[in-house]
N, C-alpha and C. Protein backbone atom coordinates (compact mmCIF):
# COMPACT_ATOMS: atom_id res chain seq x y z
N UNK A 1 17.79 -19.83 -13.19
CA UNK A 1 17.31 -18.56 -12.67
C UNK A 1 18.48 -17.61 -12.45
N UNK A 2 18.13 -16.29 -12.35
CA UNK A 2 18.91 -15.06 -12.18
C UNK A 2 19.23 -15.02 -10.55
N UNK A 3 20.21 -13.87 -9.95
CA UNK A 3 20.80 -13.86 -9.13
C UNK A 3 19.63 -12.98 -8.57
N UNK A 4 18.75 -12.54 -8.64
CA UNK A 4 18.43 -11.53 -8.25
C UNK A 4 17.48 -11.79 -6.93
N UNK A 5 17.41 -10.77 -6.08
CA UNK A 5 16.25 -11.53 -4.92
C UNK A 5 14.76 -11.85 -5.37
N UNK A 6 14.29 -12.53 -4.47
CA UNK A 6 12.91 -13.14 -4.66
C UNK A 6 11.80 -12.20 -5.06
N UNK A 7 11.84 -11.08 -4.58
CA UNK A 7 10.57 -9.64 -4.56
C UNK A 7 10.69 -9.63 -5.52
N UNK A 8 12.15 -9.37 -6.74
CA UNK A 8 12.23 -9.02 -7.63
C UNK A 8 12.39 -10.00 -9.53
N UNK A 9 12.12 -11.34 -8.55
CA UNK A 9 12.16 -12.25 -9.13
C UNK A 9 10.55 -12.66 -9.77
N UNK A 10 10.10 -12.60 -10.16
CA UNK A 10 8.49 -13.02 -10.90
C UNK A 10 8.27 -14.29 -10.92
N UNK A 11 8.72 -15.19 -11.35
CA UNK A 11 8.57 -16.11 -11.64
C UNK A 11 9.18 -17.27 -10.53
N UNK A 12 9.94 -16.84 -9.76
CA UNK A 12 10.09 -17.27 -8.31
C UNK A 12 9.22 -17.05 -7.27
N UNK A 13 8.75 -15.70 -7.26
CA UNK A 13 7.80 -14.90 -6.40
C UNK A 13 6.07 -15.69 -6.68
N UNK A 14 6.23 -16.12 -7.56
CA UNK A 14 4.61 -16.75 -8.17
C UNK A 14 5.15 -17.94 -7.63
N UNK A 15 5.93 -18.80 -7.45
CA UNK A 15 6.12 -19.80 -7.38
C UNK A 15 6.22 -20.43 -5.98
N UNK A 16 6.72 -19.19 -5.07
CA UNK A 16 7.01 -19.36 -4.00
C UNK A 16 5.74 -19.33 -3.40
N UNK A 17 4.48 -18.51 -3.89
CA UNK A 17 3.10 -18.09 -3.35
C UNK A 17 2.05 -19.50 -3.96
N UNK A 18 2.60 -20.19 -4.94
CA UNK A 18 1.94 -21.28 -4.99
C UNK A 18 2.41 -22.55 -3.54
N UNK A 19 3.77 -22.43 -3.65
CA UNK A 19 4.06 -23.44 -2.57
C UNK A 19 3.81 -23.47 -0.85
N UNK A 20 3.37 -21.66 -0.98
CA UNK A 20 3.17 -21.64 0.45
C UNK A 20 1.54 -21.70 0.56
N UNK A 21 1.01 -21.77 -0.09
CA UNK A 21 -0.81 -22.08 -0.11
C UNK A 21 -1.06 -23.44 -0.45
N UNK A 22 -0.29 -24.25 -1.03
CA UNK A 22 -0.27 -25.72 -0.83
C UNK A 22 0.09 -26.29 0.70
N UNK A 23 1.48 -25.81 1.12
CA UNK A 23 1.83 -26.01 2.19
C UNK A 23 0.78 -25.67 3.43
N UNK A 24 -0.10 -24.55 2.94
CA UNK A 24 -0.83 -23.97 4.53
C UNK A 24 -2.60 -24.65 4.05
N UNK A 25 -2.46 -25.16 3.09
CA UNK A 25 -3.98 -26.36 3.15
C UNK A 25 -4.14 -27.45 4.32
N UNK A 26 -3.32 -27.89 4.45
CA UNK A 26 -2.90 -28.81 5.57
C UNK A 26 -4.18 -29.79 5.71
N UNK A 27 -4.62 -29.71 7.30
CA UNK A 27 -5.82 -30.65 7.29
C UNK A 27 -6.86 -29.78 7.59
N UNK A 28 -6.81 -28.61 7.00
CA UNK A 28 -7.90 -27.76 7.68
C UNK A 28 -8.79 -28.12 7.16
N UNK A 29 -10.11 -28.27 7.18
CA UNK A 29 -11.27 -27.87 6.88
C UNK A 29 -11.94 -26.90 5.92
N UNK A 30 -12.63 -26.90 5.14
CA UNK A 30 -13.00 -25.82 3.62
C UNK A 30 -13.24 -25.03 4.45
N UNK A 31 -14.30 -24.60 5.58
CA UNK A 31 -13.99 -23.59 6.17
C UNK A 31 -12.92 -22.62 6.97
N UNK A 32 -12.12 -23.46 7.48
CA UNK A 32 -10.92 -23.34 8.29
C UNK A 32 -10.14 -22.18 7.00
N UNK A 33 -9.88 -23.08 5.61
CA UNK A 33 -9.05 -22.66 4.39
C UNK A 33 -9.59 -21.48 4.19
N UNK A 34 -11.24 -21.38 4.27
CA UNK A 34 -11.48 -20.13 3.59
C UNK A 34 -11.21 -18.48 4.72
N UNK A 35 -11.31 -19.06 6.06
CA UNK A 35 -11.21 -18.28 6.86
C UNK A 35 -9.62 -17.86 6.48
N UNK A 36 -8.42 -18.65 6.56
CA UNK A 36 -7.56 -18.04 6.29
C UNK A 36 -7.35 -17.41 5.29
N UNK A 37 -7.82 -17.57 4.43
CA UNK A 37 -7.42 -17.22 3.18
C UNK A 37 -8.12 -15.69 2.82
N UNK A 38 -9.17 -15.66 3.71
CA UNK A 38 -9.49 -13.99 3.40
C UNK A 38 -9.67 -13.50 4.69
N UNK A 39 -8.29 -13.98 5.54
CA UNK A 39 -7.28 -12.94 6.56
C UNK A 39 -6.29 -12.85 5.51
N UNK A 40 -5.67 -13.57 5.08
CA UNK A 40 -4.32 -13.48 4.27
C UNK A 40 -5.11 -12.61 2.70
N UNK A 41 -5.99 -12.49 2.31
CA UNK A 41 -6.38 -11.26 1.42
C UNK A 41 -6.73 -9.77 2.22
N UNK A 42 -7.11 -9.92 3.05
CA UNK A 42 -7.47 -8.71 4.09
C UNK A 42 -6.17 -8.18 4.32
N UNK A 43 -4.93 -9.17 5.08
CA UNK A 43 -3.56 -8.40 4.66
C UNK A 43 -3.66 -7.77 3.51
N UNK A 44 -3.53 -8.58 2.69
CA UNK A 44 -3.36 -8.18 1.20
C UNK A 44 -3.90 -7.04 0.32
N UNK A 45 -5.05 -6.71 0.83
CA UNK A 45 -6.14 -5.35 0.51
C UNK A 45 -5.18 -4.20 1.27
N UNK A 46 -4.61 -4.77 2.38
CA UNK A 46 -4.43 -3.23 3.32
C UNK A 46 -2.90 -3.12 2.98
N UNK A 47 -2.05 -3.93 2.33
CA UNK A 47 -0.65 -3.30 1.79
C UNK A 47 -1.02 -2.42 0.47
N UNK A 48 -1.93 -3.00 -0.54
CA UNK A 48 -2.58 -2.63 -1.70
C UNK A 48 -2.96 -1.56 -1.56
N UNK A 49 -3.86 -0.50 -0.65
CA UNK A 49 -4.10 0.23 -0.68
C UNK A 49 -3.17 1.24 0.12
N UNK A 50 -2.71 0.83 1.21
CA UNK A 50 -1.23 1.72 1.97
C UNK A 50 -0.30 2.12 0.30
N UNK A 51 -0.57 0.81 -0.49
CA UNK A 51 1.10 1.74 -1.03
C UNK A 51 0.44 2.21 -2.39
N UNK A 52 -0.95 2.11 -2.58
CA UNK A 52 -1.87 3.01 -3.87
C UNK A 52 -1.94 4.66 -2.94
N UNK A 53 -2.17 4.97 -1.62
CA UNK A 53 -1.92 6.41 -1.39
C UNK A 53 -0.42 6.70 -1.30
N UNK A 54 0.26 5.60 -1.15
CA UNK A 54 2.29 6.42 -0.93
C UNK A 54 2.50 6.56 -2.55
N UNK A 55 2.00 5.74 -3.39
CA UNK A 55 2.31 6.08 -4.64
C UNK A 55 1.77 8.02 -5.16
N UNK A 56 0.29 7.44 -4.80
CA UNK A 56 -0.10 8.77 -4.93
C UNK A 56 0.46 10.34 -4.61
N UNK A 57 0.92 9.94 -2.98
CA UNK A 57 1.44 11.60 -2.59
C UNK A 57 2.41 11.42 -3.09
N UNK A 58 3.54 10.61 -3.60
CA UNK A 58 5.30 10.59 -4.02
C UNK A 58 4.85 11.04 -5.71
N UNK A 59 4.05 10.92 -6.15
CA UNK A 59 3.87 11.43 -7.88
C UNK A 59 3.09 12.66 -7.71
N UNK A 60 2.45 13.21 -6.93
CA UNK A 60 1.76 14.07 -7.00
C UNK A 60 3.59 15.17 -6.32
N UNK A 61 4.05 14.60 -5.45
CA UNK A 61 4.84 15.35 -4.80
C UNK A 61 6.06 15.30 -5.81
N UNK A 62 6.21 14.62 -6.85
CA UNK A 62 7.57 14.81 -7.61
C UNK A 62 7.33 15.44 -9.14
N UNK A 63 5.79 15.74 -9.36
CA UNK A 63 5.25 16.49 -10.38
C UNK A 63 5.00 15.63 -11.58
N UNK A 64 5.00 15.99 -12.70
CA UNK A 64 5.01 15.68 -13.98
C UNK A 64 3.74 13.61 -13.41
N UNK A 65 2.86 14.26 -13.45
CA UNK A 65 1.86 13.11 -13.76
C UNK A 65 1.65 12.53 -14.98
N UNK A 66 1.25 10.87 -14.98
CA UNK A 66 0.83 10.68 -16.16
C UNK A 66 -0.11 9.93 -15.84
N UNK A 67 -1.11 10.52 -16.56
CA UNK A 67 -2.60 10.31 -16.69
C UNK A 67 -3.03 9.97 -18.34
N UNK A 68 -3.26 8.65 -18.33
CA UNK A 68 -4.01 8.36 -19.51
C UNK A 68 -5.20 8.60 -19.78
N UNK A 69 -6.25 9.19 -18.86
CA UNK A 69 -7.56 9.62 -18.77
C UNK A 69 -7.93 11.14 -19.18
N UNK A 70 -6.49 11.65 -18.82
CA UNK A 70 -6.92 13.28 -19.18
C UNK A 70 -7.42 13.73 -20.49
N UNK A 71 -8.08 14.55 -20.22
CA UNK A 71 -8.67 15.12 -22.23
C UNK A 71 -7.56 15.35 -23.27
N UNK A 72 -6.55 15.90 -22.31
CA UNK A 72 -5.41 16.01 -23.51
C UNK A 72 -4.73 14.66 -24.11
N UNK A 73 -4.83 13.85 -23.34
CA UNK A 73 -4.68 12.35 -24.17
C UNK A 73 -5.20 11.85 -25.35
N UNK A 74 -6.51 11.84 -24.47
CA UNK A 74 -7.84 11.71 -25.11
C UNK A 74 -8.14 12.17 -26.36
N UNK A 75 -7.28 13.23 -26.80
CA UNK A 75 -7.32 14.35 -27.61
C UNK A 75 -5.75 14.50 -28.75
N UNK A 76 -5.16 13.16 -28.53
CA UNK A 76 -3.86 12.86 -29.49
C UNK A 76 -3.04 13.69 -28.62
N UNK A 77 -2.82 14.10 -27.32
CA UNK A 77 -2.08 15.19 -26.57
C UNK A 77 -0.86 13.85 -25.90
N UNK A 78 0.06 14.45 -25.22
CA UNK A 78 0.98 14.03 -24.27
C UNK A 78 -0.33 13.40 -23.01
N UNK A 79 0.38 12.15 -21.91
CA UNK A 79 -0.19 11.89 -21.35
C UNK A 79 0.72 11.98 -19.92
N UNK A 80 1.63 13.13 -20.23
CA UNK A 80 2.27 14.02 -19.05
C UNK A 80 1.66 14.87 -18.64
N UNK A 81 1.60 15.61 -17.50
CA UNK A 81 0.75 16.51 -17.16
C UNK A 81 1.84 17.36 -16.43
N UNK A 82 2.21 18.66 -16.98
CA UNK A 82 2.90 19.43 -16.20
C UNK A 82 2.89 20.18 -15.02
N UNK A 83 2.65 19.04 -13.88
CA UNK A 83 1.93 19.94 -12.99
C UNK A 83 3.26 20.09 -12.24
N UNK A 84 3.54 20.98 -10.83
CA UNK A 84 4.34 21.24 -10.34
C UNK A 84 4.32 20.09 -9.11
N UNK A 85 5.71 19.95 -8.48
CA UNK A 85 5.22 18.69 -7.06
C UNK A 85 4.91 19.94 -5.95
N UNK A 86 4.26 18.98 -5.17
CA UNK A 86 3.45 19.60 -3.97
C UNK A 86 4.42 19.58 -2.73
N UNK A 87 5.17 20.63 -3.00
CA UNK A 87 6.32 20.69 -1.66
C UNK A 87 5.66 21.24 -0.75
N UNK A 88 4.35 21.92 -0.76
CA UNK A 88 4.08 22.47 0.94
C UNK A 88 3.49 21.35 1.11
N UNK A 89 2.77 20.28 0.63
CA UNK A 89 1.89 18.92 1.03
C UNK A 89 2.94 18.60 2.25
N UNK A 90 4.64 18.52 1.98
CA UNK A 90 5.69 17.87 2.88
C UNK A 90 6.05 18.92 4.10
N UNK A 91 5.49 20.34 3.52
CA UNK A 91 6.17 21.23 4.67
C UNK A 91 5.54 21.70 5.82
N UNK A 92 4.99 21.09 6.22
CA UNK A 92 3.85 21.39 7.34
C UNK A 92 5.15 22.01 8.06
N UNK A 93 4.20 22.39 9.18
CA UNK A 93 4.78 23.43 10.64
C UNK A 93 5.14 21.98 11.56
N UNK A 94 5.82 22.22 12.25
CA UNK A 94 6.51 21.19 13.07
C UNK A 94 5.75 21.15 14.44
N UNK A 95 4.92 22.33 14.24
CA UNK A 95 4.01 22.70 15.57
C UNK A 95 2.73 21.57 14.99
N UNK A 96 2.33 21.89 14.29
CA UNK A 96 1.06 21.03 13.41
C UNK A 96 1.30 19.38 13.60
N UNK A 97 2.87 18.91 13.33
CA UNK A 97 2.95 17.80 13.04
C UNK A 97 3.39 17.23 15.10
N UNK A 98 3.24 17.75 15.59
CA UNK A 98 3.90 17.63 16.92
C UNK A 98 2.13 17.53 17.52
N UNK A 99 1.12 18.56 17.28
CA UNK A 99 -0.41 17.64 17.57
C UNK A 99 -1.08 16.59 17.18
N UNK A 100 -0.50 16.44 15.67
CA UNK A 100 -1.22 15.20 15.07
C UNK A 100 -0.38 13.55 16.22
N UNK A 101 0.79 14.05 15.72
CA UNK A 101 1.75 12.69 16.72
C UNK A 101 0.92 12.33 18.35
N UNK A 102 0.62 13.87 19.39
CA UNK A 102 0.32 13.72 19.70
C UNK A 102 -1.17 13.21 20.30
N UNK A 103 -2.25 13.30 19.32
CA UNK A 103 -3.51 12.95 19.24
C UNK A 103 -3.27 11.38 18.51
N UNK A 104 -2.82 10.92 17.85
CA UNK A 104 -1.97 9.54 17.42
C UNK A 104 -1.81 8.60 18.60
N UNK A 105 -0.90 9.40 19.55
CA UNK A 105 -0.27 8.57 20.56
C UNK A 105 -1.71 8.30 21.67
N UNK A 106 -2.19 9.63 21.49
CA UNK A 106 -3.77 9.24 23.00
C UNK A 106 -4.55 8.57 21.98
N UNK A 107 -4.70 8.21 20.77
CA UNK A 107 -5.66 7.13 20.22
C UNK A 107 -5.10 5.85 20.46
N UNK A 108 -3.39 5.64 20.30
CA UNK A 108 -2.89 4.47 20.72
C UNK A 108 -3.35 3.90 22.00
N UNK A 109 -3.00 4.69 22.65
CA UNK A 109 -3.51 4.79 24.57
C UNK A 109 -4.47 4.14 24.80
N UNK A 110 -5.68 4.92 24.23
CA UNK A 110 -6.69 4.41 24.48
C UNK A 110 -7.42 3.25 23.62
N UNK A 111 -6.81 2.90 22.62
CA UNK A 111 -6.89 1.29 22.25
C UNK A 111 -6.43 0.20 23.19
N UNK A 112 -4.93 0.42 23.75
CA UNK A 112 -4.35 -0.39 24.44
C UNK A 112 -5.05 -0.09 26.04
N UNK A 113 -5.65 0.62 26.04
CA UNK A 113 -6.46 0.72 27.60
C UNK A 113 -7.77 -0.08 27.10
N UNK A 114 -8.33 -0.48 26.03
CA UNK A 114 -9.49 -1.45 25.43
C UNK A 114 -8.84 -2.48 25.67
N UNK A 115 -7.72 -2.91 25.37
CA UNK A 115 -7.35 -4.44 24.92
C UNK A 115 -6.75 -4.90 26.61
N UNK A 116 -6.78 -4.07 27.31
CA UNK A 116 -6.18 -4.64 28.72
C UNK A 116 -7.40 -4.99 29.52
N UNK A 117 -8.76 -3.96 29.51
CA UNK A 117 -9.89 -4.49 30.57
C UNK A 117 -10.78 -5.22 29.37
């Protein structure tokens, strides 16, 4: 094998995800297994989709899309799309981003005022 770290390793990274689902079978129970196993996909759905919208605003925000679906593809065209990036998407008002934080923090609040009574 290569020097390279594990994330970036494939064939380590598959390997390592076989040994740790052998390892966490243990003596559980088919139910026990299945319960974990779709918490550990439920993780898995919610990194999947966190980094399908960061992908989204970082290509929409650095321009030049590529879309294999567009008509101009479709149509023997480029499957670049010259669009411009979305620098006001990043430039909000600091006043704007100073209510959202704060309506953020009283939703925190009041979760952690649920989980105490």
């Amino acid at each position: 094998m290569n020097n390279r770290p594990l994330y970036l390793n494939p064939k380590a990274y598959t390997l390592s995800a076989l040994v740790i689902g052998y390892l966490m079978i243990g003596d559980y129970t088919a139910n026990q297994q299945n319960a974990i196993g779709n918490w550990l996909m439920t993780v898995g759905q919610i990194l999947e989709a966190n980094s399908a919208i960061q992908q989204a605003v970082e290509e929409k925000y650095q321009g030049n899309t590529f879309n294999v679906n567009s008509k101009q593809f479709k149509n023997g065209g480029s499957p670049y799309m010259d669009n411009p990036p979305l620098t006001d998407f990043l430039s909000q008002d600091e006043e704007t981003m100073k209510k959202i934080k704060e309506e953020l923090e009283s939703v925190i609040d009041k979760i952690n005022h649920l989980h105490t009574n």
